[in-house]
Protein backbone atom coordinates (compact mmCIF):
# COMPACT_ATOMS: atom_id res chain seq x y z
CA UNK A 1 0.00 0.00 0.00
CA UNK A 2 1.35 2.95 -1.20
CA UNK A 3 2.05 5.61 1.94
CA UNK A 4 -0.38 8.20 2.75
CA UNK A 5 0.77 12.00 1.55
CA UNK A 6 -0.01 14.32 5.25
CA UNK A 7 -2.88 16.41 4.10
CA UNK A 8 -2.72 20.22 4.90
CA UNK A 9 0.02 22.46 5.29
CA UNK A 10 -0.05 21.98 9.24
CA UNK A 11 0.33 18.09 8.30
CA UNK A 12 3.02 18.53 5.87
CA UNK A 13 5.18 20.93 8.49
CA UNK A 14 4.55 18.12 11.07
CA UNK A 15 5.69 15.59 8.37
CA UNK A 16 9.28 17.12 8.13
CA UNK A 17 12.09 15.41 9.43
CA UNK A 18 13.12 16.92 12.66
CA UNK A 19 16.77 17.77 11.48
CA UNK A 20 15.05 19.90 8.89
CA UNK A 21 16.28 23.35 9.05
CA UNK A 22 13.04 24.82 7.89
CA UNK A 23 11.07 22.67 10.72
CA UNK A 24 13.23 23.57 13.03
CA UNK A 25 12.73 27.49 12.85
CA UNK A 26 9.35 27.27 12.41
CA UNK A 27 9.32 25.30 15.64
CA UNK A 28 11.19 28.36 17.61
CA UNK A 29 9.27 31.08 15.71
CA UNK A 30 5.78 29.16 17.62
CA UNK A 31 7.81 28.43 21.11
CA UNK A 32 8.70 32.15 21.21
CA UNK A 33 5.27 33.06 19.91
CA UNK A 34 3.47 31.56 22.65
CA UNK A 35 6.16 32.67 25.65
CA UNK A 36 5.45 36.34 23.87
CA UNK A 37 1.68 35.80 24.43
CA UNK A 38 1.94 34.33 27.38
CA UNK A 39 4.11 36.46 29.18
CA UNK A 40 2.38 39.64 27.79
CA UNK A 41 -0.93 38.43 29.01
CA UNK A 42 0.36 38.20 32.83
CA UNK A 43 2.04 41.40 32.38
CA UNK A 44 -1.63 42.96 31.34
CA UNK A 45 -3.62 40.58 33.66
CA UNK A 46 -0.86 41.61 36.66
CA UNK A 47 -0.78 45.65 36.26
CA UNK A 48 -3.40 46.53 38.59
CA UNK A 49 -1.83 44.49 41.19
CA UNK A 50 1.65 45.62 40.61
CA UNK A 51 0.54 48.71 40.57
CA UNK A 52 -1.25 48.36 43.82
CA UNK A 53 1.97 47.25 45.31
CA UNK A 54 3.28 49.98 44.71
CA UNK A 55 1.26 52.39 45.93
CA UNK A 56 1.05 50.77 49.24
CA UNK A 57 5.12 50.13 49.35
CA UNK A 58 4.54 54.36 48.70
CA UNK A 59 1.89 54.47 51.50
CA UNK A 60 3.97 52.61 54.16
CA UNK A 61 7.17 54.58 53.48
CA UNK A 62 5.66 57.77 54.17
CA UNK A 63 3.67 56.09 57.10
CA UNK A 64 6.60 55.14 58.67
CA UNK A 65 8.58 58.71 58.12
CA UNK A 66 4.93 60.31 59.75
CA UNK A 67 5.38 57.80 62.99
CA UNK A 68 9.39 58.75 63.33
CA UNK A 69 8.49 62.48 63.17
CA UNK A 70 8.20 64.56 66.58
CA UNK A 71 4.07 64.46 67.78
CA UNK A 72 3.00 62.91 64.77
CA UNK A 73 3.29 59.32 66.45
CA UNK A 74 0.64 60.42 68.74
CA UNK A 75 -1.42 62.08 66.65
CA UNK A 76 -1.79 59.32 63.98
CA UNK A 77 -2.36 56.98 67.27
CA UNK A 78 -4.97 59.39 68.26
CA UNK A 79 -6.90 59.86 64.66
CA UNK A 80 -6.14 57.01 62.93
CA UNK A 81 -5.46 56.37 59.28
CA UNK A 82 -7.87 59.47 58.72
CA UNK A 83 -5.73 62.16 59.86
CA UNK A 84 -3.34 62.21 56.59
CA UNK A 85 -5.88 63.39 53.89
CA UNK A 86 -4.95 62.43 50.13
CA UNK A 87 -5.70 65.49 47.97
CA UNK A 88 -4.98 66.38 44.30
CA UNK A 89 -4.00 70.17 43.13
CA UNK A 90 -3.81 71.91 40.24
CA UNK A 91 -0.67 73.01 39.87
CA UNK A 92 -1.40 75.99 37.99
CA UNK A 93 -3.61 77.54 39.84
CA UNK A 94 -2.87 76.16 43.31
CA UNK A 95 -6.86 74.70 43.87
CA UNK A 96 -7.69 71.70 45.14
CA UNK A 97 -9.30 69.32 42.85
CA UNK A 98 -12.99 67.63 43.78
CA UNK A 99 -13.60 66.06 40.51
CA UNK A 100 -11.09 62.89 40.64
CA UNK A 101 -11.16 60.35 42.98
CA UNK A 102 -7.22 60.70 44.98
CA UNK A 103 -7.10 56.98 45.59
CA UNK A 104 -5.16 55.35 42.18
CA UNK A 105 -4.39 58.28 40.41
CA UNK A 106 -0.66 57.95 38.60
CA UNK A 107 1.28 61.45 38.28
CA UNK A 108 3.95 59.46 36.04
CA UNK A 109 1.07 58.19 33.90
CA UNK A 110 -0.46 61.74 34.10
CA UNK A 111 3.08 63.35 33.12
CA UNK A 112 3.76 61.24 29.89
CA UNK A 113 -0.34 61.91 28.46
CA UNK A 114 -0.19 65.57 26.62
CA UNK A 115 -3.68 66.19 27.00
CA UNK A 116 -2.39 65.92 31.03
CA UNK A 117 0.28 67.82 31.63
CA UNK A 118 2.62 70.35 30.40
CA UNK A 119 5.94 71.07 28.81
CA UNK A 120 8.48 72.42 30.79
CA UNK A 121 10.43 74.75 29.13
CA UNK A 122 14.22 74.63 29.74
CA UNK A 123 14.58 77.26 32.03
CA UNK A 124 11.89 76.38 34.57
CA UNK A 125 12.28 72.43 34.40
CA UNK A 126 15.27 72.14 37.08
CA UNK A 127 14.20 68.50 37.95
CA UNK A 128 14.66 67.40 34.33
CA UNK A 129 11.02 65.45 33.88
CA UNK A 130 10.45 67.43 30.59
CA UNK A 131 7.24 67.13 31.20
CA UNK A 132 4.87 67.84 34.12
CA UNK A 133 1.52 66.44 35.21
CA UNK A 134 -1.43 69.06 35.51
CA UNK A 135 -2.34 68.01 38.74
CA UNK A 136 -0.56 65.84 41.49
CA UNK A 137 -1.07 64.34 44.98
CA UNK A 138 -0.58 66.18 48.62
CA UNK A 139 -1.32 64.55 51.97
CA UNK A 140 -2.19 66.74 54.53
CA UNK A 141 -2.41 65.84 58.45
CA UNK A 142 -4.07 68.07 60.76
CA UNK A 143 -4.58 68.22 64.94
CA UNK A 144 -7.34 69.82 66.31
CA UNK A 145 -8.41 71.34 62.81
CA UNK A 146 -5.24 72.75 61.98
CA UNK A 147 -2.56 72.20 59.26
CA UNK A 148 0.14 70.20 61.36
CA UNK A 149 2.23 68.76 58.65
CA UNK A 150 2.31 68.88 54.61
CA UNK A 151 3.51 65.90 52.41
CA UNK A 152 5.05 66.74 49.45
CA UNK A 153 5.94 63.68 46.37
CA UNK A 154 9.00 64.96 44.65
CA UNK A 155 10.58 63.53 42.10
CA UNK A 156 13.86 64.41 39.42
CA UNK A 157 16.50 62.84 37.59
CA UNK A 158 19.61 62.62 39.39
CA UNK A 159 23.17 60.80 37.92
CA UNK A 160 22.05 57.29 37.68
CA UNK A 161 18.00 57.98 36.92
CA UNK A 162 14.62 59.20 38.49
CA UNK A 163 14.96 60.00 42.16
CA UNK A 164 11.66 59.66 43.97
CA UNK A 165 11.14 61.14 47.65
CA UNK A 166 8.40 62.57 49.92
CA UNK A 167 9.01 66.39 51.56
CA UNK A 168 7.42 66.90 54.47
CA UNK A 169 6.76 70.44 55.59
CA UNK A 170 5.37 71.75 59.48
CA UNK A 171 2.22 73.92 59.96
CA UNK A 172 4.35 76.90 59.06
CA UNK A 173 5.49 75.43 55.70
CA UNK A 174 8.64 76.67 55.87
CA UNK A 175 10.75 74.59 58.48
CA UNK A 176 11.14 70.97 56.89
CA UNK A 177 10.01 67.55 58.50
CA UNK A 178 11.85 65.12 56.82
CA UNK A 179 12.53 64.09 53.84
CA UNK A 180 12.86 60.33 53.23
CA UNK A 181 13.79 59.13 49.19
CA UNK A 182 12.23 55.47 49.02
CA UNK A 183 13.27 55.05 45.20
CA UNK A 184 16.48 55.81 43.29
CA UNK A 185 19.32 54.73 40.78
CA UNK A 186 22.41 56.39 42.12
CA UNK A 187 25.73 54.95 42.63
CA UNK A 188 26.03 52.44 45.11
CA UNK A 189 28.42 53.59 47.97
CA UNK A 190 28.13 57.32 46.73
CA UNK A 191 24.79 59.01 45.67
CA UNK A 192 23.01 55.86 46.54
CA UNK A 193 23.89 57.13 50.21
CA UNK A 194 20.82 59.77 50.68
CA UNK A 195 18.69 56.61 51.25
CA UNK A 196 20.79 56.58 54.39
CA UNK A 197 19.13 57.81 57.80
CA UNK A 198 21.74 59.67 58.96
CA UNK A 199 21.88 61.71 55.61
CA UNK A 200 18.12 62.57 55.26
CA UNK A 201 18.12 63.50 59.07
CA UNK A 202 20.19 66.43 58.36
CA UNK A 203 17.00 67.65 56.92
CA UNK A 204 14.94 68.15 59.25
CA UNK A 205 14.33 71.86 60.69
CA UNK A 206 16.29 73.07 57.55
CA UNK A 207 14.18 76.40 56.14
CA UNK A 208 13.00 76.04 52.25
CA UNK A 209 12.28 79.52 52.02
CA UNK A 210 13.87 83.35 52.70
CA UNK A 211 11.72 86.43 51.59
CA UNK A 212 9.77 84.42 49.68
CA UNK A 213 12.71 82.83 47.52
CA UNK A 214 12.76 79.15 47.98
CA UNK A 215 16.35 78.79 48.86
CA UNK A 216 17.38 75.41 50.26
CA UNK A 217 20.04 73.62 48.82
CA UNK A 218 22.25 70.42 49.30
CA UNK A 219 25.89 72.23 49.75
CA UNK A 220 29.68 70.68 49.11
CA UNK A 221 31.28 70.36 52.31
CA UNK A 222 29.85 71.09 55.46
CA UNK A 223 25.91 73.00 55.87
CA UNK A 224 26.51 76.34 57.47
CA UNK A 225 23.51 77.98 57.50
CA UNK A 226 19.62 77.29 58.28
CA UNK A 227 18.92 76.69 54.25
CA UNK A 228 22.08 74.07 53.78
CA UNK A 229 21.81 70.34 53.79
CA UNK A 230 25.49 69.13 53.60
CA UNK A 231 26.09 66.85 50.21
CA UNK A 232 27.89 63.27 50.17
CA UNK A 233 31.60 63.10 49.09
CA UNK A 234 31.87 62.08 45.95
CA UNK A 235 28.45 62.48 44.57
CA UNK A 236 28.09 66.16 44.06
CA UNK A 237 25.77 65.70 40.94
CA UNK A 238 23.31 63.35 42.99
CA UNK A 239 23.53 66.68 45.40
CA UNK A 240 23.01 69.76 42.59
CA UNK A 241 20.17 66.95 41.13
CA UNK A 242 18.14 66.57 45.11
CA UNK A 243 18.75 71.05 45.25
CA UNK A 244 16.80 71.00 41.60
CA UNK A 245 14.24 68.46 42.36
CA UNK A 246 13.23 70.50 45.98
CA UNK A 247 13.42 73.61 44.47
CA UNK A 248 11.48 73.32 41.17
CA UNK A 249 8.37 71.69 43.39
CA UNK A 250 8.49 74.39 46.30
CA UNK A 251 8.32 76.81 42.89
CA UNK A 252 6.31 77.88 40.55
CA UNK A 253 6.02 75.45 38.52
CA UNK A 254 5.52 73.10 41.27
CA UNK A 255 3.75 73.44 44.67
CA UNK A 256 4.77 77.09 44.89
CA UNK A 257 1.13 78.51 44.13
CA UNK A 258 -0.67 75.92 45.98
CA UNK A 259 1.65 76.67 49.28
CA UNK A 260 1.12 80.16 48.27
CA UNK A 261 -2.44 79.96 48.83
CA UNK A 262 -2.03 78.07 52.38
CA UNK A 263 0.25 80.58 53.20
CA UNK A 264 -2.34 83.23 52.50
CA UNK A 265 -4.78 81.59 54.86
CA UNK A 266 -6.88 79.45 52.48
CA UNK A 267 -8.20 76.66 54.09
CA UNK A 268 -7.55 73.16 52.20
């Protein structure tokens, strides 16, 4: 009986010795097809919940800098989760917005959509994001009614890549709280450093502003004066990079008219 010919292409592929060049590509091409499809899928399928992550990773960094900060132990103890208030502002004008919902929004996501944010033009954009969302995330925590601390997110390219950190500013929103960076791509050893306690703790009671200029700045050598933060040897451009990210959010084309407004006695 004369041997059956495979019928179909799929068949005739199948039908091809396995030392067959041609087989043996078109074998690869489908393994890497599927792994493609495959591991795109679970990258879709897994966003939210990566995403989620890492808003609470976000969440429980600042928590934690709230709890290590003088009084503000006791008064989250006292108030709860409820006393820091998650608000969005418009940058350009300084108003707080009512229309979004706080919870999930994405400045980064924000920043990279046109229709969302805006070019910075060389001159102004001293954190070197290029662009800059429309509106972006404060927390607020008060006592008693009153503004007790305000929560800045910062972020700006430094040597190695984006620097991301949280600014956090007392009542008078002028003397700082802290200021903790939980993500960044600096040299190990060297501008990887203001991760380090120690470093970021020199921070705290520093002034951001004189006569309405914001003027604090991370220094070479040693901090001599109430707007100085003293830089790490050895990683002076992670230091001028931390000066432009603070000052370009406490400015204009930051925070600045927002904190202008609280300054002016507008309630949030």
């Amino acid at each position: 009986m004369a041997e059956q010919r495979p019928r179909g292409l799929w068949h005739r592929f199948l039908a091809r010795p396995n030392t067959d060049p041609v087989k043996a590509l078109g074998v690869a091409f489908l393994v890497a097809l599927v792994c493609g499809l495959a591991v795109s899928t679970a990258a879709v399928s897994l966003r939210p919940l990566i995403a989620a992550n890492m808003d609470a990773e976000r969440q429980a960094r600042m928590a934690a800098m709230l709890a290590d900060l003088p009084g503000m132990g006791e008064i989250l103890a006292e108030t709860g989760a409820g006393a820091v208030d998650l608000q969005l502002v418009d940058l350009a004008s300084g108003t707080l917005v009512s229309d979004i919902e706080p919870t999930g929004y994405d400045p980064l996501a924000a920043a990279a959509d046109p229709a969302l944010s805006t070019e910075l033009s060389r001159a102004e954009d001293l954190a070197g994001l290029g662009r800059r969302e429309n509106i972006a995330p404060v927390y607020l925590v008060r006592r008693d009614g009153a503004l007790a601390l305000l929560v800045l997110p910062l972020r700006g390219i430094g040597y190695g890549g984006l620097i991301k950190a949280y600014l956090a500013l007392e009542g008078d929103l002028n003397t700082v709280a802290a200021l903790t960076v939980y993500e960044q791509a600096e040299t190990p050893g060297l501008g990887g450093r203001i991760t380090e306690p120690a470093w970021q703790a020199q921070w705290e009671g520093k002034q951001v502003a004189r006569d309405g200029a914001v003027m604090i700045e991370v220094v070479r050598g040693e901090a001599t004066g109430p707007h100085e933060v003293a830089g790490i040897s050895g990683a002076s451009v992670t230091g001028y990079a931390i000066t432009d990210m603070v000052q370009f959010w406490l400015g204009p084309a930051g925070y600045g008219r927002f904190l202008d407004r609280l300054r002016a006695g507008e309630t949030p």
